[in-house]
N, C-alpha and C. Protein backbone atom coordinates (compact mmCIF):
# COMPACT_ATOMS: atom_id res chain seq x y z
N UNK A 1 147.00 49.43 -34.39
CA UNK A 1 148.16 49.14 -33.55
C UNK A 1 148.25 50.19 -32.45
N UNK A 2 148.28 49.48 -31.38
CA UNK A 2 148.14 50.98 -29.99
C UNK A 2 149.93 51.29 -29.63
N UNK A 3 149.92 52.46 -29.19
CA UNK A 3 151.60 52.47 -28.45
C UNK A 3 152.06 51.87 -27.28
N UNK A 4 153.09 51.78 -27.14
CA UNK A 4 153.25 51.05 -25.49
C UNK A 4 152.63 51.93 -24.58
N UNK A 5 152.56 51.72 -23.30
CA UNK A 5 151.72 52.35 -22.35
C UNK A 5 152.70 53.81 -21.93
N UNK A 6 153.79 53.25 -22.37
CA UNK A 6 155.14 54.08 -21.40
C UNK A 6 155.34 55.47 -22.19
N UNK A 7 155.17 55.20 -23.32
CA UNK A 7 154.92 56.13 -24.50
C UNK A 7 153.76 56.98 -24.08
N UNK A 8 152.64 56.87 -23.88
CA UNK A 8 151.43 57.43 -23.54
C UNK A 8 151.40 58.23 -22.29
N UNK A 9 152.11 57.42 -21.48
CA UNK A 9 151.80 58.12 -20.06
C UNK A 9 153.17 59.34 -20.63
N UNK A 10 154.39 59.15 -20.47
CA UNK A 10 155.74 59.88 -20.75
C UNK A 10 154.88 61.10 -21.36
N UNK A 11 154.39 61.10 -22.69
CA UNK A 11 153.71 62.17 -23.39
C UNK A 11 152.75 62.82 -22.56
N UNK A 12 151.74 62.12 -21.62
CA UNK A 12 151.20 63.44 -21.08
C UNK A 12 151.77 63.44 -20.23
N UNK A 13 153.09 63.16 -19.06
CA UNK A 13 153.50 63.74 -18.20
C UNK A 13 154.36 64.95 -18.95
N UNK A 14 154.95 64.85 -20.14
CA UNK A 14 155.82 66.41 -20.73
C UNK A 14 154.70 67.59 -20.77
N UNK A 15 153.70 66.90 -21.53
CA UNK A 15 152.55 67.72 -21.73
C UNK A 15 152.04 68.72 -20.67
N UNK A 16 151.95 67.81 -19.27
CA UNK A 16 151.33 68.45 -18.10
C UNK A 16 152.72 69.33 -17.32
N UNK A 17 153.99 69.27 -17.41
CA UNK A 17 155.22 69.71 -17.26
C UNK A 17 154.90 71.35 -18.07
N UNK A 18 155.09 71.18 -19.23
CA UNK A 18 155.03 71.84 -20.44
C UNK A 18 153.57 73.04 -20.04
N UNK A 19 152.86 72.95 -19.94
CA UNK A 19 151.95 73.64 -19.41
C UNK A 19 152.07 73.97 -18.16
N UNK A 20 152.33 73.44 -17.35
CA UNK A 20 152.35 73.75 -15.85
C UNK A 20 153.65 74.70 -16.04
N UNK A 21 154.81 74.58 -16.42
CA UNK A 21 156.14 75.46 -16.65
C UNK A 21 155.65 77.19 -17.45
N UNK A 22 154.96 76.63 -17.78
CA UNK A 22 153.89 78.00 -19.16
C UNK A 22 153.39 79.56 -17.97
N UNK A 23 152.66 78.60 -17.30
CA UNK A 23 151.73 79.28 -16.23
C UNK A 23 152.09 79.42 -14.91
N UNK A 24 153.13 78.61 -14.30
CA UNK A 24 153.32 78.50 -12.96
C UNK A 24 154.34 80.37 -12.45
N UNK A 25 154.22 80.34 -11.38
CA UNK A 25 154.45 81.63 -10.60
C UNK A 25 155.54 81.15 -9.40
N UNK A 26 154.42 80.14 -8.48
CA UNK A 26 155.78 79.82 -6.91
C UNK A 26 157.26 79.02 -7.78
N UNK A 27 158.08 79.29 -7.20
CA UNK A 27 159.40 78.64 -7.80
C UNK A 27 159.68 77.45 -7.43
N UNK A 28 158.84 76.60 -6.25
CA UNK A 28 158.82 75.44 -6.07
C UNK A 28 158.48 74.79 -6.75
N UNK A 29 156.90 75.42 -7.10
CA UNK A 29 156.09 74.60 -8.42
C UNK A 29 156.68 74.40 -9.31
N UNK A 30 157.64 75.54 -9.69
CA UNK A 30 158.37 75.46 -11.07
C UNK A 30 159.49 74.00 -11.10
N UNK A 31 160.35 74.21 -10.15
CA UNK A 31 160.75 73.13 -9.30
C UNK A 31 160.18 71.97 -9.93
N UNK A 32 159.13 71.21 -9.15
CA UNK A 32 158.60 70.33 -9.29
C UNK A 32 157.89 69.79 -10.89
N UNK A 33 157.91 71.16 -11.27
CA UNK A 33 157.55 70.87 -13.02
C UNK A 33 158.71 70.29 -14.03
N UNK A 34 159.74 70.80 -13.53
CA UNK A 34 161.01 70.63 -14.31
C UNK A 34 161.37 69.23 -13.98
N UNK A 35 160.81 68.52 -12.93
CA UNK A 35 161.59 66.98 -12.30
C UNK A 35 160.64 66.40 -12.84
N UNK A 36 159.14 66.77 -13.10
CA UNK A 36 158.24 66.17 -14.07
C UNK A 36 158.57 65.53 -15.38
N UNK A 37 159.18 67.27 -15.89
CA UNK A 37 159.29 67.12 -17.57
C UNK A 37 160.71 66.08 -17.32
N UNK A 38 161.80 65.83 -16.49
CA UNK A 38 162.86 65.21 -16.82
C UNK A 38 162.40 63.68 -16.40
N UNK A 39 161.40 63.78 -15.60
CA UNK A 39 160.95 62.26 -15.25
C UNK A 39 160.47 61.33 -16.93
N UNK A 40 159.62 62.67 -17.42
CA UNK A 40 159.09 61.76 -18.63
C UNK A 40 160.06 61.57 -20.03
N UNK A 41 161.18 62.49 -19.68
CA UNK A 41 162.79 61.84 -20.62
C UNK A 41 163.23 60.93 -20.42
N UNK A 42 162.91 60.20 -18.87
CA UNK A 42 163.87 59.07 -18.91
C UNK A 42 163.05 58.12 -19.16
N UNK A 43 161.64 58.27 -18.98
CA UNK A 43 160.91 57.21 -19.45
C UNK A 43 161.02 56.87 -20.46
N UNK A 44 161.16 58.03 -21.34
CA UNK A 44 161.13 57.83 -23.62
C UNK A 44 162.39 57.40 -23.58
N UNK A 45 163.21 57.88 -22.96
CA UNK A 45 164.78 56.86 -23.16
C UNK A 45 164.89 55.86 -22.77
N UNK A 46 164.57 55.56 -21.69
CA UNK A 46 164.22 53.86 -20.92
C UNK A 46 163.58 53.26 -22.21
N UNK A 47 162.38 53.72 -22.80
CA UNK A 47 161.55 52.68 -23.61
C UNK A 47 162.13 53.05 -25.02
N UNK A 48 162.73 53.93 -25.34
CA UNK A 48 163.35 54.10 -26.91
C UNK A 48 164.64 53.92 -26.79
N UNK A 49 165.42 53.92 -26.16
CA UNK A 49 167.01 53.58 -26.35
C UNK A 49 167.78 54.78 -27.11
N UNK A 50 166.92 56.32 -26.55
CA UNK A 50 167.46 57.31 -27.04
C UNK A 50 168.46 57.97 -25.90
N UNK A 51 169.00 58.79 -25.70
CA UNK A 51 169.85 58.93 -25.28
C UNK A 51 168.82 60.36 -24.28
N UNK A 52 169.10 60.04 -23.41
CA UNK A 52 168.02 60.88 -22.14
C UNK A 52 168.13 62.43 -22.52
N UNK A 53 169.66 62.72 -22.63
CA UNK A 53 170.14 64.47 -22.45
C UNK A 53 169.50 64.39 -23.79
N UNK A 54 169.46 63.98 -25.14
CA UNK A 54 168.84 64.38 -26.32
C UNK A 54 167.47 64.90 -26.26
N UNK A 55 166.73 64.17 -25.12
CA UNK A 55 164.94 63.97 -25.19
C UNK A 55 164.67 64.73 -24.19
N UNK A 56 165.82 65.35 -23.00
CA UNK A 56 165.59 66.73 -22.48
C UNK A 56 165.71 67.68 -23.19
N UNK A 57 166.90 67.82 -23.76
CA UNK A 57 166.92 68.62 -24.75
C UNK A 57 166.04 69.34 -25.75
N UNK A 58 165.06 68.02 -26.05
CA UNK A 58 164.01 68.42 -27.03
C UNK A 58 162.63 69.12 -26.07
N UNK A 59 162.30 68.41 -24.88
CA UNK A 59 161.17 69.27 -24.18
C UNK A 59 161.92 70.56 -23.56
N UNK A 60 163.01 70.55 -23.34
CA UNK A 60 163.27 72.13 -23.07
C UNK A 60 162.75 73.34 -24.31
N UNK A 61 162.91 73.19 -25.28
CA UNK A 61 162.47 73.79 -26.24
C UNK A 61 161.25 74.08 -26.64
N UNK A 62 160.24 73.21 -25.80
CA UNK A 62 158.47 73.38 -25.78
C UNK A 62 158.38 74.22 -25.14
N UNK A 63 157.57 75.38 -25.33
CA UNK A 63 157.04 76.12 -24.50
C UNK A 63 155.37 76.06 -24.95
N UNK A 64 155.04 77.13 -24.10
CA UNK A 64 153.45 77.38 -24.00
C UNK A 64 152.46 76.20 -23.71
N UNK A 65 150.71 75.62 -23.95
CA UNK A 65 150.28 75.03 -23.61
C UNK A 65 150.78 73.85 -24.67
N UNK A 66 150.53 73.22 -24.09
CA UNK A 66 150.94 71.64 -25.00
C UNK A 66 149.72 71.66 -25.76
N UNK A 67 149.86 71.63 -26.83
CA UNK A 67 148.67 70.79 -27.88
C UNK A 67 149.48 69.93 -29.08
N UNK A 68 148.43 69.35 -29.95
CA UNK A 68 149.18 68.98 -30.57
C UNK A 68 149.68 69.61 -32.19
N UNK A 69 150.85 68.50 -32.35
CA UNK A 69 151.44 69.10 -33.61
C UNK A 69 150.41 69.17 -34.63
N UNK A 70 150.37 69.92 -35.70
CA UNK A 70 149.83 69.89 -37.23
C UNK A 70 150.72 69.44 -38.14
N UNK A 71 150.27 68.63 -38.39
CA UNK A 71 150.69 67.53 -39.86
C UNK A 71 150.16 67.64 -41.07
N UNK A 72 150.07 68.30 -42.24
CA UNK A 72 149.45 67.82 -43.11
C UNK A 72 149.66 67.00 -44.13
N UNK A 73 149.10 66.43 -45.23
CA UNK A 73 149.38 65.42 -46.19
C UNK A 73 148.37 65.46 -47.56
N UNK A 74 148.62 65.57 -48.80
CA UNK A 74 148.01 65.60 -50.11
C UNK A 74 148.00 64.32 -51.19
N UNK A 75 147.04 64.04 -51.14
CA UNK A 75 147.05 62.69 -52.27
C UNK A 75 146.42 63.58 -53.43
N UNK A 76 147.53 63.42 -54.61
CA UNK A 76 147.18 64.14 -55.75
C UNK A 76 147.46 63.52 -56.48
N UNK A 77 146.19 63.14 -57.45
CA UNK A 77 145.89 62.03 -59.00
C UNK A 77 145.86 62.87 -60.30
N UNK A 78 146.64 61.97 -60.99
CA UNK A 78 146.69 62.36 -61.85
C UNK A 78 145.78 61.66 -63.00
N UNK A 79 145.47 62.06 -64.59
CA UNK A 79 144.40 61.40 -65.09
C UNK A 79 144.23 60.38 -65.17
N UNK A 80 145.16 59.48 -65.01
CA UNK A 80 145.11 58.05 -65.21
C UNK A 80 144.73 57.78 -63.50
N UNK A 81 144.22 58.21 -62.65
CA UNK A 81 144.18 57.91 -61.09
C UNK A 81 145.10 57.59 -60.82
N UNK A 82 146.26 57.89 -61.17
CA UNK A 82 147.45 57.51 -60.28
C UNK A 82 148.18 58.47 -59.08
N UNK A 83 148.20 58.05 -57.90
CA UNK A 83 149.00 58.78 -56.89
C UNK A 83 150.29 59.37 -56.66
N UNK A 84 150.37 60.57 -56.79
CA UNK A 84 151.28 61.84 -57.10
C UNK A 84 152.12 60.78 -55.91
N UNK A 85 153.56 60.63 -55.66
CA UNK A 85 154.29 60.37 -54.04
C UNK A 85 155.67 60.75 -54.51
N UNK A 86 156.27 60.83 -53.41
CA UNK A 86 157.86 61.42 -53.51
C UNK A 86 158.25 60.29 -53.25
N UNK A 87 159.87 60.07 -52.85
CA UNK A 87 161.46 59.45 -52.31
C UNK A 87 161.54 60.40 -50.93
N UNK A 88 161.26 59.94 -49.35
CA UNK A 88 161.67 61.18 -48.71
C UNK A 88 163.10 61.14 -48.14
N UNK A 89 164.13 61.67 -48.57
CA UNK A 89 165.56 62.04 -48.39
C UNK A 89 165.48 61.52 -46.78
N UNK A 90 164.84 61.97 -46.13
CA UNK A 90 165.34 62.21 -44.37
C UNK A 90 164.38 60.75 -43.86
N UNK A 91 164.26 59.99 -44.49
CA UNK A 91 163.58 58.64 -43.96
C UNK A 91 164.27 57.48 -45.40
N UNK A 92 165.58 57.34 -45.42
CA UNK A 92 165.96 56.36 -46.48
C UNK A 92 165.84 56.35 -47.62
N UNK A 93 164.76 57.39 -48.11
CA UNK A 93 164.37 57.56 -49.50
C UNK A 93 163.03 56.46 -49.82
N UNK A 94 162.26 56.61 -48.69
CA UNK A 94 161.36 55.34 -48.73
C UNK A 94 160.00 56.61 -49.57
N UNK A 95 158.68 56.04 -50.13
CA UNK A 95 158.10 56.71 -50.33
C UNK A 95 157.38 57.02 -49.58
N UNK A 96 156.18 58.32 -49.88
CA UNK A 96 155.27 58.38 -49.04
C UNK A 96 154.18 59.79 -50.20
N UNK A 97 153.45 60.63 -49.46
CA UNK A 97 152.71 61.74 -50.54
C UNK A 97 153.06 62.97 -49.87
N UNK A 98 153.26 63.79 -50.95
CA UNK A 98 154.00 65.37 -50.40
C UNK A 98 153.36 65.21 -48.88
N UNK A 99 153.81 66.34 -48.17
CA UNK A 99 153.38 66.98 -47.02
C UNK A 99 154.88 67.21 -45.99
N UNK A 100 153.87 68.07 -44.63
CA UNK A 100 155.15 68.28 -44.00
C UNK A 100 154.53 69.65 -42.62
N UNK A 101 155.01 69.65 -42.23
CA UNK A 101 154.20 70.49 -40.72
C UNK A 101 153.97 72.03 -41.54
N UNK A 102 152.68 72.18 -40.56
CA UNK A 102 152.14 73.74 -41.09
C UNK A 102 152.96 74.54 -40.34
N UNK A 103 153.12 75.64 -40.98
CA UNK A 103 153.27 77.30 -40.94
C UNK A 103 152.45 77.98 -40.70
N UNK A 104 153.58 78.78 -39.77
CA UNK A 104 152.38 79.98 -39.48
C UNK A 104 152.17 81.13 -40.60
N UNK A 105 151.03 81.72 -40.13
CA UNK A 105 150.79 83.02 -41.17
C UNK A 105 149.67 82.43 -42.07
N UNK A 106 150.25 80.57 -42.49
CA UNK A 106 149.14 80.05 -43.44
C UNK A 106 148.25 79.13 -42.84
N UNK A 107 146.84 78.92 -43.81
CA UNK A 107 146.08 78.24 -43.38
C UNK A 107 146.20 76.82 -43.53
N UNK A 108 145.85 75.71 -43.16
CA UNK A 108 146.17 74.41 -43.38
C UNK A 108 146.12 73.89 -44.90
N UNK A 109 145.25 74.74 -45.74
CA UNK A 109 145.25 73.74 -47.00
C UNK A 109 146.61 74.78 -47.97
N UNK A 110 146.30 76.05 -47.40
CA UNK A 110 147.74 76.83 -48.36
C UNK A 110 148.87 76.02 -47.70
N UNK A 111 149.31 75.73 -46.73
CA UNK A 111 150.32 75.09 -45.79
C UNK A 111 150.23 73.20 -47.18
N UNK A 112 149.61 72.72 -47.55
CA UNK A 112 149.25 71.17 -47.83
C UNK A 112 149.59 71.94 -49.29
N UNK A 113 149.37 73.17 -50.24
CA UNK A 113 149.94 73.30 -51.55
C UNK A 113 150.41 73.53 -51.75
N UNK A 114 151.52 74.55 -50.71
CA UNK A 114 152.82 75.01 -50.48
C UNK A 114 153.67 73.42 -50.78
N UNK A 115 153.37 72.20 -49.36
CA UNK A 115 154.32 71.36 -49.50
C UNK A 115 154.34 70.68 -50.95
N UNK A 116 153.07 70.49 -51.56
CA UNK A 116 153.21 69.88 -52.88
C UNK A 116 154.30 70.76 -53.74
N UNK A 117 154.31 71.39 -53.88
CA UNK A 117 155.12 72.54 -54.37
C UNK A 117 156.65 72.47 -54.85
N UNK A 118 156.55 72.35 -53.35
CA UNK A 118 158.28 72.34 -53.08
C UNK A 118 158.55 70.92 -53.25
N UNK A 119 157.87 69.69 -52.43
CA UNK A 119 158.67 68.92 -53.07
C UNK A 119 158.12 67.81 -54.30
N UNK A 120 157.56 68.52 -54.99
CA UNK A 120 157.32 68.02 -56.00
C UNK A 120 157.43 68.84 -57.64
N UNK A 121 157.26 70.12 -56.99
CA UNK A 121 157.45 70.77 -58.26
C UNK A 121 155.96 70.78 -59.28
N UNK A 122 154.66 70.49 -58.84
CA UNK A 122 153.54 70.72 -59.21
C UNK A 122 152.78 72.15 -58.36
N UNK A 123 151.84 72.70 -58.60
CA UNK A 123 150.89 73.58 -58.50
C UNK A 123 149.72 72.95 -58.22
N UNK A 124 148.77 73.19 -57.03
CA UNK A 124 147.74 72.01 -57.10
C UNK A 124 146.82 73.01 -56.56
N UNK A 125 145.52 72.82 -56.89
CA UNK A 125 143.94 73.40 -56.04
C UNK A 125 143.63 72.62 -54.91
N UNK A 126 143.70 72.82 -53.59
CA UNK A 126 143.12 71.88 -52.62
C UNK A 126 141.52 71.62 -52.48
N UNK A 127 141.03 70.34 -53.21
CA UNK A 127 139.86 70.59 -53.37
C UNK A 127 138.49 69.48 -51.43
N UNK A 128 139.71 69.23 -51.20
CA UNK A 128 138.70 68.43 -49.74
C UNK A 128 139.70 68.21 -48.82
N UNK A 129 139.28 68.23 -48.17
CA UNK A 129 140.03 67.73 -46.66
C UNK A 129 139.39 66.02 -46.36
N UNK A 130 140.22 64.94 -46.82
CA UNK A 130 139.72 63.97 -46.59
C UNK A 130 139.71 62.98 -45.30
N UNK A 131 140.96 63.62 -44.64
CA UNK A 131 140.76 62.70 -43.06
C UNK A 131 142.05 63.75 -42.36
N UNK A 132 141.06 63.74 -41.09
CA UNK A 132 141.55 64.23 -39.62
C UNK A 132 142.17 63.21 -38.51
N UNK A 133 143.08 63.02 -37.98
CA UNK A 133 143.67 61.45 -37.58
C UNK A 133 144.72 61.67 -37.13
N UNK A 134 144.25 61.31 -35.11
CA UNK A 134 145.45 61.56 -34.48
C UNK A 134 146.81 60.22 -35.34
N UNK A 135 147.88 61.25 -35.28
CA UNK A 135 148.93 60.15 -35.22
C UNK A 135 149.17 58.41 -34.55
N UNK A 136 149.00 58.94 -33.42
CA UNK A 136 148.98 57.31 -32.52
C UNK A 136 148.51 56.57 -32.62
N UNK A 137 147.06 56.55 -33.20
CA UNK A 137 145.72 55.64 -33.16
C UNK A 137 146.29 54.92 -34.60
N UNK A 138 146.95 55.45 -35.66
CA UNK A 138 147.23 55.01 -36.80
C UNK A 138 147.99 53.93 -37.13
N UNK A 139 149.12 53.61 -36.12
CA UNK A 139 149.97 52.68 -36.40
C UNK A 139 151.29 53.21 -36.93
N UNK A 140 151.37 54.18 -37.02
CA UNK A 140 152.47 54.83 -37.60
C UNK A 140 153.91 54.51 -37.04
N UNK A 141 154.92 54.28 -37.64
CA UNK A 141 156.28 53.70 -37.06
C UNK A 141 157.51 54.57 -37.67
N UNK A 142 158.02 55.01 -36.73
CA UNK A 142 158.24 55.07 -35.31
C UNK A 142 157.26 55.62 -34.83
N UNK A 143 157.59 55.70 -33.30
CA UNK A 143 156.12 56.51 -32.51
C UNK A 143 157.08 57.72 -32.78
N UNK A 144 156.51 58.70 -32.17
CA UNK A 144 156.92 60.37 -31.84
C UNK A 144 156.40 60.34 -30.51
N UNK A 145 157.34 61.35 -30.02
CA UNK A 145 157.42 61.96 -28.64
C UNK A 145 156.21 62.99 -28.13
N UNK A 146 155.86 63.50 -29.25
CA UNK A 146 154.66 64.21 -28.87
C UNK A 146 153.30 63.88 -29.86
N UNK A 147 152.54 64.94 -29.52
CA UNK A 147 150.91 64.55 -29.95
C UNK A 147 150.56 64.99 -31.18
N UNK A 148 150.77 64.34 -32.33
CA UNK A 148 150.16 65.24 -33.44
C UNK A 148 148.84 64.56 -34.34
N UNK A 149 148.39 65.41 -34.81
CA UNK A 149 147.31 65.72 -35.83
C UNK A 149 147.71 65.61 -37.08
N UNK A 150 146.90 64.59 -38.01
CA UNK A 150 147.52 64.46 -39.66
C UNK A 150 146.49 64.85 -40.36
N UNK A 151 146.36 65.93 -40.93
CA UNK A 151 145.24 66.39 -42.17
C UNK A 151 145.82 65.95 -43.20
N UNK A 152 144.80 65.08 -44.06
CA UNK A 152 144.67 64.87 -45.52
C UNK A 152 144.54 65.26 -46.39
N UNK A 153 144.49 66.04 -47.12
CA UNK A 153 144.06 66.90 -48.51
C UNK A 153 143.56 66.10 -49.63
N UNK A 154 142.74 66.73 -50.74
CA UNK A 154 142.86 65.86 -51.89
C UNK A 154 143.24 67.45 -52.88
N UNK A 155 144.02 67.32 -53.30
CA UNK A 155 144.81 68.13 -54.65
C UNK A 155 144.18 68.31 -56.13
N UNK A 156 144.02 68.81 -56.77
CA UNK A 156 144.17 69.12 -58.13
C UNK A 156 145.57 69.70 -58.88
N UNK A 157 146.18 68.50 -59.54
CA UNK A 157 146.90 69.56 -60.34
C UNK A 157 146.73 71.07 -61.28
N UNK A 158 147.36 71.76 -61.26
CA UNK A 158 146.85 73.01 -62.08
C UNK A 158 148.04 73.58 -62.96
N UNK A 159 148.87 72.78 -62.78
CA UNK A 159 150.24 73.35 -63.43
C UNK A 159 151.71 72.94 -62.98
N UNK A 160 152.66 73.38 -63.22
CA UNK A 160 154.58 72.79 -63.42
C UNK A 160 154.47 71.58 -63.56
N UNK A 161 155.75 70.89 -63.27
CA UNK A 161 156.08 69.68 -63.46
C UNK A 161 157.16 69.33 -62.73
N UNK A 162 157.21 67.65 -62.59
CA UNK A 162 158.10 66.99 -61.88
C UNK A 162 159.30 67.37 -61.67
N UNK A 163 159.39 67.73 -60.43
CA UNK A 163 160.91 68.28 -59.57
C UNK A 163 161.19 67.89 -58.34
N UNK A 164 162.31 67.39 -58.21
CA UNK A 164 162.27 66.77 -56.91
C UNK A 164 163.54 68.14 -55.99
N UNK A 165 163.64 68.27 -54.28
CA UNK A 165 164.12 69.10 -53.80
C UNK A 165 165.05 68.73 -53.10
N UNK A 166 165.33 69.60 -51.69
CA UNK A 166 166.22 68.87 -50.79
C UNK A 166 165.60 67.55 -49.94
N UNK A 167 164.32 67.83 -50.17
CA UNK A 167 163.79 66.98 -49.28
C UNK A 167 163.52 65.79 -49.64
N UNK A 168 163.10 65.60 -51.41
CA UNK A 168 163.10 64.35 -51.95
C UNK A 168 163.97 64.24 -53.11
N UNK A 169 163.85 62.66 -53.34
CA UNK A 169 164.79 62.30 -54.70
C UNK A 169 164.44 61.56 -55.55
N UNK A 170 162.96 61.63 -55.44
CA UNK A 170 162.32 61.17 -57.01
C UNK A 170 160.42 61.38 -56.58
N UNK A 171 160.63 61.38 -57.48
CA UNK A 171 158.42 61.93 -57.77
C UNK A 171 158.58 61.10 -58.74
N UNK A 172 157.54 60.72 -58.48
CA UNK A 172 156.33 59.60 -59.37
C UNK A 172 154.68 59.57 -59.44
N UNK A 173 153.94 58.89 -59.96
CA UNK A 173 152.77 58.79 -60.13
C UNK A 173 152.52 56.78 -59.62
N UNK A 174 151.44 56.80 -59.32
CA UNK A 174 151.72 55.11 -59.07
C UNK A 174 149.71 54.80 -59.06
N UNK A 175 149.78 53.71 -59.85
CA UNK A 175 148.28 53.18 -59.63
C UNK A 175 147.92 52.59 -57.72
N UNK A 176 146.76 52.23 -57.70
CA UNK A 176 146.67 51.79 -56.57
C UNK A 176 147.29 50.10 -56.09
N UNK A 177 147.63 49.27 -56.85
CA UNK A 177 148.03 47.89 -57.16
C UNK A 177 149.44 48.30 -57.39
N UNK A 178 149.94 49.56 -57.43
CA UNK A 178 151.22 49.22 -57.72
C UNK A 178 152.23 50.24 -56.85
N UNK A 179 151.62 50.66 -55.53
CA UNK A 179 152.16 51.41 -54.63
C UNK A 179 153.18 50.62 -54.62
N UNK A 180 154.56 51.25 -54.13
CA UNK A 180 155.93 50.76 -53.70
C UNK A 180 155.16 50.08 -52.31
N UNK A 181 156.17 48.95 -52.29
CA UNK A 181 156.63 48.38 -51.05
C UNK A 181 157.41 49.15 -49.82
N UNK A 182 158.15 50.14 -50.31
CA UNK A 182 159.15 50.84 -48.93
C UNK A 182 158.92 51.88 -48.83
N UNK A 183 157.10 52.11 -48.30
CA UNK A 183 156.47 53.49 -48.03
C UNK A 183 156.82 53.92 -46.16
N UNK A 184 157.32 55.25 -46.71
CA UNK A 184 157.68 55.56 -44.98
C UNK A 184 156.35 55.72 -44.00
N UNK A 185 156.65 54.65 -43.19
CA UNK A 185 155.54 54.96 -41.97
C UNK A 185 155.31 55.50 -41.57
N UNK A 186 156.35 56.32 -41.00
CA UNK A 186 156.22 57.57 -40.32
C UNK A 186 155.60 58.43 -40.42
N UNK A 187 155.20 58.63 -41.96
CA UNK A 187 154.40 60.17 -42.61
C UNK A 187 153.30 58.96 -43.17
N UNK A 188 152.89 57.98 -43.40
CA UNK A 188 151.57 57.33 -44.06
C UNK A 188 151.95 56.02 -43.94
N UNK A 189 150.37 55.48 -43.57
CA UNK A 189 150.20 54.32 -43.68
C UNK A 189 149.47 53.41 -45.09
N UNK A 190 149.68 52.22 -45.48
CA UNK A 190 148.80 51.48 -46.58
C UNK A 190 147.52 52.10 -46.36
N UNK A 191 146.97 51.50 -44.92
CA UNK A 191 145.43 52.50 -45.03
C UNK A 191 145.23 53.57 -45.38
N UNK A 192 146.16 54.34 -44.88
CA UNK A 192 145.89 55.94 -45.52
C UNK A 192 146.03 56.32 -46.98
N UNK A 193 146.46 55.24 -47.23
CA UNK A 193 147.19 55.52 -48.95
C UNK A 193 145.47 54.97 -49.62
N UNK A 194 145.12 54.01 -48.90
CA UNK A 194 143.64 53.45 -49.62
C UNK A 194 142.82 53.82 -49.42
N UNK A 195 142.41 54.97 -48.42
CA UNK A 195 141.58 55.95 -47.95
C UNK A 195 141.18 56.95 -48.40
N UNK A 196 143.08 57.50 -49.37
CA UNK A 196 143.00 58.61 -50.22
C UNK A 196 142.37 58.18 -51.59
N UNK A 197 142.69 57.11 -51.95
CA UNK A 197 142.58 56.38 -52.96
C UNK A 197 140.41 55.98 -52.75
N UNK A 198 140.18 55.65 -52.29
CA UNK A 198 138.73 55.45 -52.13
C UNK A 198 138.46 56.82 -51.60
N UNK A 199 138.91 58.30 -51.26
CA UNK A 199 138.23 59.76 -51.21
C UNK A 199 138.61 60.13 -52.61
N UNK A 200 139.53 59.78 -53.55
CA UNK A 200 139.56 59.96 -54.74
C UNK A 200 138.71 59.65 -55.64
N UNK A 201 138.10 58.03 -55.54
CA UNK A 201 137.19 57.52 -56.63
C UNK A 201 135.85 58.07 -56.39
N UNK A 202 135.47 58.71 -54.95
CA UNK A 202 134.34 59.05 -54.69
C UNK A 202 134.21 60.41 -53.51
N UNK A 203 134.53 61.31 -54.17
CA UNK A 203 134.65 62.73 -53.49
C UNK A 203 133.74 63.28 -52.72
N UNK A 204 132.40 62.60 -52.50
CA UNK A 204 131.26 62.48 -51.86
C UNK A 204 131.25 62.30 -50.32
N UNK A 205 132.39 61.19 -50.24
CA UNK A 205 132.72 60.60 -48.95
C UNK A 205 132.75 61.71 -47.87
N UNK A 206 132.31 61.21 -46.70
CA UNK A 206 132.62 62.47 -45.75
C UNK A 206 134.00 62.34 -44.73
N UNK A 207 134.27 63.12 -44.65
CA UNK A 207 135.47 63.34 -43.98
C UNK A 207 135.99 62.46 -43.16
N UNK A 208 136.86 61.17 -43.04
CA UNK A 208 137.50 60.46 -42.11
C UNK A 208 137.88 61.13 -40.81
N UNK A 209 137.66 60.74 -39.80
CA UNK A 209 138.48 61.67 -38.26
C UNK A 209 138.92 60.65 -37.49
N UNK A 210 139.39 60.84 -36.39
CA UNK A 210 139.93 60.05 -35.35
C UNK A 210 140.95 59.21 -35.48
């Protein structure tokens, strides 16, 4: 599923705003960067029905070069192959599999056992990185305003037990035939759920990207 066009262009006009604001020196330029970054708010509000001052609001707060976000995500089985997933509180309580944006200080897979952690209340070994995958190309719903990156993990449990946090309100285990129906899009798609699920049955697989 591709994004609208308006979505695409809007994102790299903040992007090129956002960088150009980073580096620029004459105060005209600067000028002209700032009518950039507000040009591509009204576009995401024109095409999202968000409210313009909100979506300035949010690129005022970007600084430095634009790249994109880090996402990560852990599909963790348990012996019966069933898929570790939460309830996520801040999307309806729909399901989806731990994760949640990296931190600094840590590396991407301590960042992917940290989130199992917290909202699940397990201990896990990160044993593969199973797929690299811009956001957009995925189908993911809603879109987002900016550019991010979703790393996959595959987990080993190693210890605690089921706890749910602020962030979720129930952990479960689920076969592949019996994933919930009201998985949040936003953080995973069916494909991704069967991707983890086929890097699970065969750990061999090489790394999904794009």
């Amino acid at each position: 599923m591709s994004e609208p066009v308006w979505l695409v262009w809007a994102r790299e006009i903040q992007a090129i705003a956002q960088t150009g604001l980073t580096y620029v020196q004459d105060p005209f330029d600067k000028e002209r960067y700032e009518m950039l970054r507000n040009l591509a708010a009204q576009m995401m509000a024109e095409g999202s029905n968000v409210d313009v001052q909100k979506i300035e609001n949010l690129f005022s707060q970007q600084s430095g070069y634009a790249t994109p976000k880090l996402e990560v995500r852990v599909g963790v089985f348990d012996a019966q192959n069933r898929l570790l997933m939460v309830r996520e509180v801040l999307d309806s309580n729909r399901w989806t599999v731990p994760g949640g944006w990296t931190d600094v200080n840590l590396t991407a897979s301590e960042c992917a056992a940290k989130e199992v952690w917290e909202e699940t209340g397990y201990t896990v070994q990160i044993t593969k990185l199973a797929m690299a995958l811009d956001r957009a190309r995925q189908g993911h719903m809603p879109p987002e305003p900016f550019s991010i990156t979703k790393l996959f993990f595959l987990g080993e449990i190693t210890g605690g037990e089921a706890t749910t946090s602020i962030e979720t309100s129930e952990v479960g285990f689920f076969a592949q035939e019996n994933i919930p129906q009201d998985i949040s899009t936003g953080r995973i798609t069916p494909h991704e759920i069967a991707r983890l699920f086929a890097h699970h049955a065969n750990p061999e697989l090489p790394t999904d990207f794009d």
